[in-house]
Protein backbone atom coordinates (compact mmCIF):
# COMPACT_ATOMS: atom_id res chain seq x y z
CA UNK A 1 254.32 151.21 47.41
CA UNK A 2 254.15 150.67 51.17
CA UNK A 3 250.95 150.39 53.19
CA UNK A 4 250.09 150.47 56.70
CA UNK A 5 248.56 147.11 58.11
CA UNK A 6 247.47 149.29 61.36
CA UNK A 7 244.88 151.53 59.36
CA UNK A 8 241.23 151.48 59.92
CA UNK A 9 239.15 149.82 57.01
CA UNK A 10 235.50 151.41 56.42
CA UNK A 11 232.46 149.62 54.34
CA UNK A 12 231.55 151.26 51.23
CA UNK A 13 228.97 153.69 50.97
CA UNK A 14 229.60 154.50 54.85
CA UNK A 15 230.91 157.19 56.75
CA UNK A 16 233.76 157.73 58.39
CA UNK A 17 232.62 158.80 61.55
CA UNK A 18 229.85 155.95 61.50
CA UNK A 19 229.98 153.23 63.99
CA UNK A 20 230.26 149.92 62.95
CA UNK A 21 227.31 147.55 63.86
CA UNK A 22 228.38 144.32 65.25
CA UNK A 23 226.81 141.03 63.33
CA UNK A 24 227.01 138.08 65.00
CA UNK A 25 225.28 134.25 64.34
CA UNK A 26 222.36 132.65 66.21
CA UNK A 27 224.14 130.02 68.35
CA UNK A 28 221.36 127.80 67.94
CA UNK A 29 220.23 128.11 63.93
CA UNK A 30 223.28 130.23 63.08
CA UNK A 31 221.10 132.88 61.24
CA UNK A 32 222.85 136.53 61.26
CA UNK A 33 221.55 138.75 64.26
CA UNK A 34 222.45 141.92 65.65
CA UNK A 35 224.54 141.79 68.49
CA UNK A 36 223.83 144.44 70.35
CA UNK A 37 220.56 143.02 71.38
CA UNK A 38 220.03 141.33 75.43
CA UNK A 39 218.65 138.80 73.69
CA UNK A 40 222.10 137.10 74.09
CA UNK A 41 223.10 134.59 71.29
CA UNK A 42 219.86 133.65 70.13
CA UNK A 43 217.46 135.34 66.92
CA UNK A 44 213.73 136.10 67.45
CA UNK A 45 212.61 132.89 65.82
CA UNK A 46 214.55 130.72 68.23
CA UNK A 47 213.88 132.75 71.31
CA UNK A 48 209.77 132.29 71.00
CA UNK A 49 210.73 128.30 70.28
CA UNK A 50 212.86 128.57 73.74
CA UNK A 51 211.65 130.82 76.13
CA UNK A 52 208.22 130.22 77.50
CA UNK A 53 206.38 133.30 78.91
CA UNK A 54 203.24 131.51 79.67
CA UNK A 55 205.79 130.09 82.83
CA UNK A 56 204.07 130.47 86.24
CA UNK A 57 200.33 130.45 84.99
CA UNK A 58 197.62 127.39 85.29
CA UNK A 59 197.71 124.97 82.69
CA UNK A 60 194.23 122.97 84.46
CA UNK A 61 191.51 124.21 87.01
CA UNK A 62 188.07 123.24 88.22
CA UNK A 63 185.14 124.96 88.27
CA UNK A 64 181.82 124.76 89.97
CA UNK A 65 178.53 124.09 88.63
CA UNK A 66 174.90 124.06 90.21
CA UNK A 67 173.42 121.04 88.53
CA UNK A 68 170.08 122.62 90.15
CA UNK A 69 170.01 126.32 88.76
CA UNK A 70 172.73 125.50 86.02
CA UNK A 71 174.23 128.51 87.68
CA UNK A 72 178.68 129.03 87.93
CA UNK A 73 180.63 129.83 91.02
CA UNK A 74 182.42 132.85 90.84
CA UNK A 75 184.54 133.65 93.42
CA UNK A 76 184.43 134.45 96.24
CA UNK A 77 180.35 133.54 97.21
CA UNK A 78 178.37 134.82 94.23
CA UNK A 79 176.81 132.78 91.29
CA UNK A 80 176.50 133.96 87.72
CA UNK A 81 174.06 132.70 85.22
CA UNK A 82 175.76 131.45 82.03
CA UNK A 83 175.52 130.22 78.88
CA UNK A 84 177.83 127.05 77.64
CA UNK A 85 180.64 128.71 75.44
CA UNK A 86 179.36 132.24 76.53
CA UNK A 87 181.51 135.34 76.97
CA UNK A 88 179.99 135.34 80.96
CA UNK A 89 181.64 131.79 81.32
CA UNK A 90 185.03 132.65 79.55
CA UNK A 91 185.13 135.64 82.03
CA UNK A 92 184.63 133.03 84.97
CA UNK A 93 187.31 130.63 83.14
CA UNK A 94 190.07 133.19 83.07
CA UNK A 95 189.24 134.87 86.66
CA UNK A 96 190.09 131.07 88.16
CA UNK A 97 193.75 131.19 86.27
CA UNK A 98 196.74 132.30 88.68
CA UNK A 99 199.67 134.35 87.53
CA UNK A 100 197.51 135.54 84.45
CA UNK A 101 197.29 139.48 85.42
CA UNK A 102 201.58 139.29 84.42
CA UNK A 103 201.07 138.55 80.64
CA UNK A 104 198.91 140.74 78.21
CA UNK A 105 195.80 138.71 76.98
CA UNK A 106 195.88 139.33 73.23
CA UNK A 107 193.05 136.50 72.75
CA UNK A 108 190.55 133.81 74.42
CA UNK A 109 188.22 131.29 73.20
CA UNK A 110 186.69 128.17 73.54
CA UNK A 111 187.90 124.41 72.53
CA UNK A 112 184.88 122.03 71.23
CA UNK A 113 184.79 119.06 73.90
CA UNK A 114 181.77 116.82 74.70
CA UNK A 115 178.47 118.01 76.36
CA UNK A 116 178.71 115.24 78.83
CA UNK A 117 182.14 114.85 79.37
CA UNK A 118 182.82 117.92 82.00
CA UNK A 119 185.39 119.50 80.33
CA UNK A 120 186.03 122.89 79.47
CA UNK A 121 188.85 123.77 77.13
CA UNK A 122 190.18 127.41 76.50
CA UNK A 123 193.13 128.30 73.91
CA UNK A 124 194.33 131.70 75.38
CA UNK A 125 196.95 133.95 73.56
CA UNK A 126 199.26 136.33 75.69
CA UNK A 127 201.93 138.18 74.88
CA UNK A 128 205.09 138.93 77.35
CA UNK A 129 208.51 140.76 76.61
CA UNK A 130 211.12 138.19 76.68
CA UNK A 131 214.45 140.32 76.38
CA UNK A 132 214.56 144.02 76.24
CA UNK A 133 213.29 144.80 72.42
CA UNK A 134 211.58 141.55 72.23
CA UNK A 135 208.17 140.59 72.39
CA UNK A 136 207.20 137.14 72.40
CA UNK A 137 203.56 136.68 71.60
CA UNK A 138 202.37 132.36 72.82
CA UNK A 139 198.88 130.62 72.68
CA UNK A 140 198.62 127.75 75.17
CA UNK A 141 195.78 125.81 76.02
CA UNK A 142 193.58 125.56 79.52
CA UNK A 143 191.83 122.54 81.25
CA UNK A 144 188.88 122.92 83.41
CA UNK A 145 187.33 120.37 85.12
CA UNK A 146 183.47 121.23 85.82
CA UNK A 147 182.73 119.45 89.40
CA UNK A 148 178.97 119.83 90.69
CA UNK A 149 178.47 122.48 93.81
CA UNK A 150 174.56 123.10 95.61
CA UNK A 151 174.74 127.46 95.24
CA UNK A 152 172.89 128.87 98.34
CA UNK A 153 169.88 129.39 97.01
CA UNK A 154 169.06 125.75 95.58
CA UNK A 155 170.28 124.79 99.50
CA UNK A 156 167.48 126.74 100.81
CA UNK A 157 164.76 125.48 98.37
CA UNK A 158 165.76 122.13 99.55
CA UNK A 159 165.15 123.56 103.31
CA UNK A 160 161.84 123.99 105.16
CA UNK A 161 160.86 127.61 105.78
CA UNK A 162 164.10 128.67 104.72
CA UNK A 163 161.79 131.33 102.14
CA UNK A 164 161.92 134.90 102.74
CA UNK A 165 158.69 135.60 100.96
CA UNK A 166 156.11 134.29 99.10
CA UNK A 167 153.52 134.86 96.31
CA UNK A 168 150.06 132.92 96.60
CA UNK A 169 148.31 132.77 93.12
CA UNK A 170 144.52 132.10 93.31
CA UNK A 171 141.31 132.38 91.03
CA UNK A 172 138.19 130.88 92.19
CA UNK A 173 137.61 129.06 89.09
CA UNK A 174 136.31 125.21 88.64
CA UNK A 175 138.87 125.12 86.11
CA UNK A 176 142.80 125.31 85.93
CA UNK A 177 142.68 127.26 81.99
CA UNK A 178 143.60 130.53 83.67
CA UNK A 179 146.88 128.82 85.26
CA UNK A 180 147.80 127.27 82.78
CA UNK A 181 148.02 130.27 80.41
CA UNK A 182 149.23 131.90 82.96
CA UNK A 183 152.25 129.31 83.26
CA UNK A 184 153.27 129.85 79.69
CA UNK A 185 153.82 133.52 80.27
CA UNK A 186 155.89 133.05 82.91
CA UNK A 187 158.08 130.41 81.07
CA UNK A 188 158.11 132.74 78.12
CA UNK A 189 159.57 135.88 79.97
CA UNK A 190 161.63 133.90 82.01
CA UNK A 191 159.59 135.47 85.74
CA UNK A 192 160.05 132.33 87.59
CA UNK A 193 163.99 132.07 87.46
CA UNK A 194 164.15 133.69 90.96
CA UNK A 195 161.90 130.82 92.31
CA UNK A 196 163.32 128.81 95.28
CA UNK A 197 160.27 126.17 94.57
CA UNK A 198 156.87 126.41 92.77
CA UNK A 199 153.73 124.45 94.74
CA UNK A 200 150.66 123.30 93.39
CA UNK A 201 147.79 124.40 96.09
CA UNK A 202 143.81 124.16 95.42
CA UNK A 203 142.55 127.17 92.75
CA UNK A 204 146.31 128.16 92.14
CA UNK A 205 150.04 128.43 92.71
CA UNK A 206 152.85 129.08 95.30
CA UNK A 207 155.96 131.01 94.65
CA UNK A 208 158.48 130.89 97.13
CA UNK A 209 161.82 133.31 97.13
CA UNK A 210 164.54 133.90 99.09
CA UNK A 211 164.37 138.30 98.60
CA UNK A 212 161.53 140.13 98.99
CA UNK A 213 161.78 142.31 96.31
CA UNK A 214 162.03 139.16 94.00
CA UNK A 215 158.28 138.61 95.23
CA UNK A 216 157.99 141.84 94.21
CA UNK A 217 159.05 141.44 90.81
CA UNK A 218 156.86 138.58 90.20
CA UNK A 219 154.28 140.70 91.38
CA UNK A 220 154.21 143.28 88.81
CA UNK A 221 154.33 140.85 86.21
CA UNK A 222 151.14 138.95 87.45
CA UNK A 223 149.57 142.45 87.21
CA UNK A 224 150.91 143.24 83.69
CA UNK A 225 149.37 140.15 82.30
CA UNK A 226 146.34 139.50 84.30
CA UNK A 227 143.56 141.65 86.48
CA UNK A 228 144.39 141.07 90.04
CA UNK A 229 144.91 142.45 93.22
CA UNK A 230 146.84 141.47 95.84
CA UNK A 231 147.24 142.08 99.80
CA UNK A 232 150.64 141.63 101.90
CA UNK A 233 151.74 140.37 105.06
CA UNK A 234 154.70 140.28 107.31
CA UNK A 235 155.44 137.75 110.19
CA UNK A 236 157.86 138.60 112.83
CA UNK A 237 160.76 135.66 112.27
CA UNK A 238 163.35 137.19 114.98
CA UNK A 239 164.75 140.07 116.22
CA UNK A 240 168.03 141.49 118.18
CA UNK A 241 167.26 143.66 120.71
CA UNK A 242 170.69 144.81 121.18
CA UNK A 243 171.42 145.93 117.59
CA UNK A 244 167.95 146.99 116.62
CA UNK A 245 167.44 144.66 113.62
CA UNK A 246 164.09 142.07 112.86
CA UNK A 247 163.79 139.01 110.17
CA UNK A 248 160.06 138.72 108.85
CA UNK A 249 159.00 136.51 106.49
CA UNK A 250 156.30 138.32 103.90
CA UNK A 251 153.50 136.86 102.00
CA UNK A 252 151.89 138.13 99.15
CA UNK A 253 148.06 137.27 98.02
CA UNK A 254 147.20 137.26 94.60
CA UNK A 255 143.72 137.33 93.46
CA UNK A 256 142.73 136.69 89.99
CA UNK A 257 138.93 137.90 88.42
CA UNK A 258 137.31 134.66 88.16
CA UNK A 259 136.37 135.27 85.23
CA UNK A 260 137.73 133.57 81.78
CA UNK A 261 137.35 133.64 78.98
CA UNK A 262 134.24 132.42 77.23
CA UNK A 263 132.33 132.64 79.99
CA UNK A 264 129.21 133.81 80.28
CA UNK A 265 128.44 136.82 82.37
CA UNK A 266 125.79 139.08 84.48
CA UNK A 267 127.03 141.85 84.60
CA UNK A 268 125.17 144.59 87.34
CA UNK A 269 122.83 146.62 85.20
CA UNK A 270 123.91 149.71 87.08
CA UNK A 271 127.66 148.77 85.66
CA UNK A 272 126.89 147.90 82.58
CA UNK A 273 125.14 151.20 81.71
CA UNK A 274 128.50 152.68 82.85
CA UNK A 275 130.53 150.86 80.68
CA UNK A 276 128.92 152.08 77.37
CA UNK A 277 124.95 150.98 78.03
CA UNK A 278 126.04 147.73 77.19
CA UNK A 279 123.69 144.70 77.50
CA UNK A 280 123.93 143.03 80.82
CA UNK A 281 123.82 139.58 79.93
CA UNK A 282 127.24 139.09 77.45
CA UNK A 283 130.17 136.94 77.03
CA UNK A 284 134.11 137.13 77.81
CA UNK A 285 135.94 137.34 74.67
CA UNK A 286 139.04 138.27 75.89
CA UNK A 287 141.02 138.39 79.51
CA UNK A 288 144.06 140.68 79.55
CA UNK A 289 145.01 143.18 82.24
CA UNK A 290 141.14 144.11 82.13
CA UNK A 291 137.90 142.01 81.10
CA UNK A 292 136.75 142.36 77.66
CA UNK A 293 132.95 141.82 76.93
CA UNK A 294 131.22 141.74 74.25
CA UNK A 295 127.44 141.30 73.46
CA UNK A 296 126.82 138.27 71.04
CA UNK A 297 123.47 139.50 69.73
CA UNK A 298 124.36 143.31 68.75
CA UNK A 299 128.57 142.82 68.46
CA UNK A 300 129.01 145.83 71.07
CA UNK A 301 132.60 145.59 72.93
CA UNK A 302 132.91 146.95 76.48
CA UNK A 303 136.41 147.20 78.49
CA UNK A 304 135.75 146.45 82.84
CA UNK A 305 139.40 147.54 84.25
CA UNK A 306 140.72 145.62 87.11
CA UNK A 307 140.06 148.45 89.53
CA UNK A 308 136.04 148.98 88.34
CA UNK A 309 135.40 144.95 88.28
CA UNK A 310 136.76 144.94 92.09
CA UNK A 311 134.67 147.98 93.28
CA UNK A 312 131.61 146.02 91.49
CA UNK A 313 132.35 142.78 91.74
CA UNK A 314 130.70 139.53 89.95
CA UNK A 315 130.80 136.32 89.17
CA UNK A 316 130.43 134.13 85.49
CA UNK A 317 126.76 133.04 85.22
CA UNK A 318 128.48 129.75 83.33
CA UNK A 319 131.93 128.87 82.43
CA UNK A 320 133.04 126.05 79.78
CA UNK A 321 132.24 123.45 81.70
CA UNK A 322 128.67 123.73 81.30
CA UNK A 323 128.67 124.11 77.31
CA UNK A 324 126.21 122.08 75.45
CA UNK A 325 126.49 120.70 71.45
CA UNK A 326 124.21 122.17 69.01
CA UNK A 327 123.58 121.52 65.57
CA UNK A 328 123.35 124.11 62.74
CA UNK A 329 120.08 123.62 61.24
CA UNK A 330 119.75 126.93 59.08
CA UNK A 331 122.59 129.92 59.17
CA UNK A 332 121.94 133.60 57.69
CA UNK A 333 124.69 136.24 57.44
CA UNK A 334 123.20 140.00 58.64
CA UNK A 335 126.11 141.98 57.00
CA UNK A 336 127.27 143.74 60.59
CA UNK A 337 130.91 142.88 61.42
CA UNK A 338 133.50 143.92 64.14
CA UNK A 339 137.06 142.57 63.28
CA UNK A 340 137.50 138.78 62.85
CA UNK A 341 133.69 138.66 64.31
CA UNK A 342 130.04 138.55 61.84
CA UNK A 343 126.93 138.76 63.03
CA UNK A 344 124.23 136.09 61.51
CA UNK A 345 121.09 134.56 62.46
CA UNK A 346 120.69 130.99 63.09
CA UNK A 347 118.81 128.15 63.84
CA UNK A 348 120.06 125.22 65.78
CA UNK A 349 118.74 122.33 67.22
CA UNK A 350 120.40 120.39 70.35
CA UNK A 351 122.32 117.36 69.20
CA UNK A 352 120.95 115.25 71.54
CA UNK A 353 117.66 115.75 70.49
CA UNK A 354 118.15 115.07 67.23
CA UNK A 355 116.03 111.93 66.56
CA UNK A 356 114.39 112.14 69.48
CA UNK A 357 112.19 115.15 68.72
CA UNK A 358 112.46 118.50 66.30
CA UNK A 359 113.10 121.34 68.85
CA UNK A 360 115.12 124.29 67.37
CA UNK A 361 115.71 127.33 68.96
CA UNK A 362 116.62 130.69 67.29
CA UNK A 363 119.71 132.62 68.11
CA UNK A 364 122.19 135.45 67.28
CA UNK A 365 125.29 134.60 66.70
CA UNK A 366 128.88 136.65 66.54
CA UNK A 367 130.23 133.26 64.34
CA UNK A 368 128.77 134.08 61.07
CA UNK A 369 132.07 133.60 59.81
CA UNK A 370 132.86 130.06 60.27
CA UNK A 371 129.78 128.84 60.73
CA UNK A 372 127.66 126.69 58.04
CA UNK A 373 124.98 124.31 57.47
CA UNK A 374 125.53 120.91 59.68
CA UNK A 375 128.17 122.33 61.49
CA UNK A 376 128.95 121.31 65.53
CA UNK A 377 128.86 124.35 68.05
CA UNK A 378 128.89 124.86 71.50
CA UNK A 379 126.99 127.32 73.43
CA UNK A 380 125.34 127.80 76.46
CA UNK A 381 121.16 126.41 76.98
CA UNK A 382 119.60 129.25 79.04
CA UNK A 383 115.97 127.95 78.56
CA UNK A 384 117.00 124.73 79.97
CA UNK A 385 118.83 125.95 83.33
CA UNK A 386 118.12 127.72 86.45
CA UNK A 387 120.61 130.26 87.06
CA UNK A 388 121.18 131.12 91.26
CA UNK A 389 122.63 134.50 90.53
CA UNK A 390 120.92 138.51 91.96
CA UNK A 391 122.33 139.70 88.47
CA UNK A 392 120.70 137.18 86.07
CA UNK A 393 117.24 137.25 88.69
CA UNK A 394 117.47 141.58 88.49
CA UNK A 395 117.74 141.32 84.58
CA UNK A 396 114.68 138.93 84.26
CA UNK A 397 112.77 141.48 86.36
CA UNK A 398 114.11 144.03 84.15
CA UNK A 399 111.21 145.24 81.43
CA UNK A 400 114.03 147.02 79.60
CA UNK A 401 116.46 143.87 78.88
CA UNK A 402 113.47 141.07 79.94
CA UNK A 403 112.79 140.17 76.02
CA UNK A 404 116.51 140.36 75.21
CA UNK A 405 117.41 136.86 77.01
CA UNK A 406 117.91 134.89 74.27
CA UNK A 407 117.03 130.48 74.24
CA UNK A 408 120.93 129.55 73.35
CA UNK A 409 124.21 131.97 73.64
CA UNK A 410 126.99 129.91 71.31
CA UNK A 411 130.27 130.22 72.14
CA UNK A 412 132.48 128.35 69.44
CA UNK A 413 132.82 126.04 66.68
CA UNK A 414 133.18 122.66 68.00
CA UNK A 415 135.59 119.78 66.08
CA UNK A 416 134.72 115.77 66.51
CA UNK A 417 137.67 114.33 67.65
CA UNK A 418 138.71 110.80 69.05
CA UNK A 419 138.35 110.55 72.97
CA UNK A 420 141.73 109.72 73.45
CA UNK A 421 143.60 112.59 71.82
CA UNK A 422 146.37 111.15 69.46
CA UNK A 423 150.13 112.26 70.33
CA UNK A 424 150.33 115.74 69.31
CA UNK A 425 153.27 116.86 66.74
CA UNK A 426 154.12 119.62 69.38
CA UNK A 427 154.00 120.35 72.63
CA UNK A 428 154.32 123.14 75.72
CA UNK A 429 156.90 123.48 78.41
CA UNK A 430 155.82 122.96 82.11
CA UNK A 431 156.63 124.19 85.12
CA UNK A 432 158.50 122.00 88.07
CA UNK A 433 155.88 122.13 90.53
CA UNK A 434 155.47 120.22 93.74
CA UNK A 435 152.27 119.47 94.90
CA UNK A 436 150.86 119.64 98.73
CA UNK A 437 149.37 116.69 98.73
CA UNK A 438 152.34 114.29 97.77
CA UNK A 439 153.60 114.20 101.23
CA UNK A 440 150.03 112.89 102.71
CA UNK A 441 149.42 110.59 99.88
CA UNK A 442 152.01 108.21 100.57
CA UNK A 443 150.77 107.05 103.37
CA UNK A 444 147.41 108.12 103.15
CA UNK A 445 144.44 105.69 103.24
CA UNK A 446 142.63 104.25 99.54
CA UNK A 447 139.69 106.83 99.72
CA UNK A 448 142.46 109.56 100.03
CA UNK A 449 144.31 107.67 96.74
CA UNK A 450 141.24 107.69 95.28
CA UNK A 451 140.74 111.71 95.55
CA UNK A 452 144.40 111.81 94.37
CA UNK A 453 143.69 109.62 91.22
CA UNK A 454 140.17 111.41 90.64
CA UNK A 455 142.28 115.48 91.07
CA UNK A 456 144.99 113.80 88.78
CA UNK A 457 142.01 113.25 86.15
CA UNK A 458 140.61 116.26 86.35
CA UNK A 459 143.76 118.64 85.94
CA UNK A 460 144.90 116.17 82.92
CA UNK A 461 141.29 116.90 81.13
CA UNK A 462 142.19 120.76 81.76
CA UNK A 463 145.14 120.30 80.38
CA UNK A 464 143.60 118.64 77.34
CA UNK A 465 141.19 121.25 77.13
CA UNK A 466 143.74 124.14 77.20
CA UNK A 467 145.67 122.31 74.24
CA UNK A 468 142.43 122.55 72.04
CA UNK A 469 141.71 125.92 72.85
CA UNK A 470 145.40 126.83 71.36
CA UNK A 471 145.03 124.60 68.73
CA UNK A 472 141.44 126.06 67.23
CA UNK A 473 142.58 129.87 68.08
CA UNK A 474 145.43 131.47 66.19
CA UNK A 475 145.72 134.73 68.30
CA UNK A 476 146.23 132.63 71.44
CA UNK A 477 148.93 130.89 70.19
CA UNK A 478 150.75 133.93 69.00
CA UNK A 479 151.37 134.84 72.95
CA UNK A 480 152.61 131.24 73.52
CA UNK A 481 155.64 129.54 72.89
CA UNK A 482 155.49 126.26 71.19
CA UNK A 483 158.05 123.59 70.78
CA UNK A 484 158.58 120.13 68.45
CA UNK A 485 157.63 117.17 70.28
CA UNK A 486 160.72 114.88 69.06
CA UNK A 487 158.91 111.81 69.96
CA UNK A 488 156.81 112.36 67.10
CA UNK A 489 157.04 110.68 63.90
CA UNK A 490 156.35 113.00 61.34
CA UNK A 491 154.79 111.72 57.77
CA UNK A 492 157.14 112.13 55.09
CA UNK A 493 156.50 115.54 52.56
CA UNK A 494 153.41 116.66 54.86
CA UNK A 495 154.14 120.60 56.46
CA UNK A 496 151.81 120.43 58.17
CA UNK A 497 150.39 118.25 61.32
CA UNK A 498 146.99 116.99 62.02
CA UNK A 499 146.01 117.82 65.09
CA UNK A 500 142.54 116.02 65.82
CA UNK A 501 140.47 113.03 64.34
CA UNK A 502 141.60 111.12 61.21
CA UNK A 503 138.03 111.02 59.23
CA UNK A 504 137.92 115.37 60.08
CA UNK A 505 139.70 117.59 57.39
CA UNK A 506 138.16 120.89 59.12
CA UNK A 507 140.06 120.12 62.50
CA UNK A 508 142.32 122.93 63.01
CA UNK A 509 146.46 122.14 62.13
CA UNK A 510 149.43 123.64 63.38
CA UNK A 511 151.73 125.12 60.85
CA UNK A 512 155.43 124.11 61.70
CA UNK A 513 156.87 127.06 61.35
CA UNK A 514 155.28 128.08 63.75
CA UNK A 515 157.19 125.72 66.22
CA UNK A 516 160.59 126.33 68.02
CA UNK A 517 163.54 123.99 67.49
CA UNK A 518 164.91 124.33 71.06
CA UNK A 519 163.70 122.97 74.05
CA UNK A 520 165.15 123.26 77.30
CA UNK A 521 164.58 119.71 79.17
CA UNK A 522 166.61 120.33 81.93
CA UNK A 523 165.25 123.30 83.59
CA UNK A 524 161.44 122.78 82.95
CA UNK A 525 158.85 118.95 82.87
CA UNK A 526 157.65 118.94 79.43
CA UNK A 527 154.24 117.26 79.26
């Protein structure tokens, strides 16, 4: 039998009118590939070890920081606030990389490197279509060198009048309590971040800013939180008279109720009968965007809003500063209570007289609660001052509230503590302020040091007594952010921290959950 060497020869299982498919061997592993493909001579395998789409695109870049604001440059002129291995910067990393918008971004993230070392490291994955039919998907990693850049708006704060507008802050208060609440809640809801610089003036605070609806802004906070009012002004900077356009600078004036809290107060009979028939003579339990009063001897609350207070205005008949020690000598509950407050009866006896002679004086108290026997209070002596106020002088004349002035008005429970307060287990995060008086104290005469050293005293001893007053009251300190002071050595298996004198178990403490881990020292002072 014959056969033909010139016939066709077919695969089993195949067709004949199938086309053949042409195998072939990777010239560089010698696997078995189709050769049909563009992808010449080489599988899939070897063509993502060969080919490298990520050709053409930045393998390091810099990037600018302000070391001021802690803001990033993006280009062209703007700055963006952002977080150290935040999504913001990553969007800021990749906008800086050239020839990037070619290749399909399948993924982006960050590379540990050292704080300190100013170094940013991205691993980016692209993909990229090699040959027709094949994909090659490559991660490679980016360099970015952070280099330090002034943004405009640190510039200006370092420039004279270079301000657009300002807020002026003032209470008429011999005491700094008010500001320095007030500072908290503007480090806690972050109101200041606009600020080109923050001043220290007498009875308050400067805010300078570079837009005038940032003023603005910081206005309607100070009005959320406190009861103020305010007045503005413009001044005429410069103008074109060809085009029709003027610079002004504008100032805002902030007034604050000078009243805080645990003062006492006088309030204008006519007022107080509107408010409720209130007593006129009362205390300030509470300062929020309106003055709450409340009357020690009967436990009746009244609410003054900002806009009645300023239409009737007054002033405290005595603020902290004035409080005298007292000594519980005999305490009796009366059963009448309004929230976290109980009305008693008590007897108490000043502690400087004690030894001396045997004068008590008989009182009303809304401290039932926490007061006993032998315990230390503070209050205010009204038999034992003479009070230059209309109010006080038209409620003495009064026959309806004459016999209701009572010897002693106490105000809180007072702890014994050492003079020098021992280093606290927390602490609160300041403000960078400048003051006004720096520039003329360095070459100012030794009477003007003097003043310096004797303002520097007084604002510490507010200071002090602001930290007490968050220490002894727990609804304060739930508005208030408080931090771990990491300079503190803490005693090993106690939770909680000691706050006052060693030989006092009733001085309050500070449970440490109730402290934040993070602290930000590079933005804020911390005292």
């Amino acid at each position: 039998m014959s056969m033909d060497l010139d016939a066709p020869v077919y695969m089993t299982g195949m067709q004949q009118d199938e086309p053949t498919i042409a195998t072939i061997l990777c010239c560089n592993c010698g696997a078995p590939i189709d050769g049909t493909t563009s992808a010449g001579a080489l599988c899939n395998d070897c063509v993502r070890l060969t080919v490298d789409v990520s050709q053409g695109i930045q393998r390091e870049a810099v990037i600018h920081s302000c070391r001021d604001c802690e803001r990033w440059l993006q280009p062209p002129n703007s700055w963006v606030v952002a977080n150290l291995e935040s999504k913001e910067l990553l969007a800021i990393c990749l906008r800086k990389l050239t020839g990037l918008n070619k290749v399909r971004i399948i993924d982006a993230s960050f590379i540990w490197t050292e704080p300190h070392s100013r170094r940013i490291k991205v691993k980016i994955t692209i993909q990229q279509e090699a040959f027709e039919g094949t994909i090659v998907q490559q991660a490679f990693e980016v360099e970015y060198t952070v280099h330090n850049q002034q943004c405009t708006d640190c510039a200006k704060s370092f420039t004279h009048h270079a301000f657009r507008a300002s807020v002026q802050v003032r209470q008429k208060v011999p005491h700094k309590r008010t500001f320095l609440y007030l500072e908290q809640l503007i480090l806690k809801s972050g109101a200041h971040k606009d600020t080109l610089n923050i001043k220290e003036a007498k009875n308050g605070l400067d805010f300078y800013y570079a837009h005038r609806n940032q003023a603005e802004k910081m206005i309607d906070f100070l009005c959320s939180v406190a009861p103020c009012r305010y007045t503005k002004s413009s001044t005429l900077i410069s103008s074109d008279t060809h085009s029709g356009t003027s610079s002004y600078k504008f100032s805002f004036s902030v007034e604050i109720i000078p009243i805080c809290r645990d003062d006492l107060v006088s309030i204008p009979i006519k007022l107080a009968r509107q408010i409720g028939n209130i007593s006129p003579l009362a205390i300030c339990h509470r300062v929020g965007t309106a003055v709450n009063i409340m009357d020690p001897q009967t436990l009746q609350t009244a609410e003054i809003p900002t806009g009645v207070y300023w239409r009737s205005p007054f002033n405290s008949l005595a603020n902290v500063t004035e409080l005298k020690e007292f000594i519980i000598m005999d305490i009796e509950p009366l059963g009448k209570s309004n929230g976290r407050y109980h009305l008693a009866e008590a007897t108490v006896a000043r502690a400087s007289d004690l030894g001396s002679n045997d004068i008590t004086y008989f009182t009303r108290t809304h401290l039932g609660a926490i007061l006993h026997v032998g315990d230390s209070v503070l209050g205010y002596h009204l038999t034992d001052t003479n009070f230059n106020d209309p109010n006080f002088d038209a409620i003495e004349a009064s026959s309806q509230y004459r016999d209701t002035i009572p010897d002693v008005i106490l105000i809180k429970k007072h702890y014994a503590r050492k003079k020098k307060p021992k280093s606290r287990a927390w602490r609160l995060r300041r403000m960078a302020r400048e003051h006004e008086e720096e520039a003329m104290a360095a070459a100012s005469a030794p009477t003007q040091s003097r003043k310096q050293d004797q303002e520097q005293q007084r604002l510490e001893a507010d200071f002090e007594m602001f930290l007490r007053d968050v220490e002894e009251d727990q609804e304060l300190r739930g508005t208030l952010d408080l931090y771990k002071n990491r300079n503190k050595v803490q005693p090993g298996g106690d939770d909680m921290m000691d706050e006052g004198s060693d030989s006092d178990d009733e001085v309050p403490k500070i449970n440490m959950d109730e402290l934040l881990d993070d602290f930000d020292e590079l933005n804020v002072n911390d005292q």
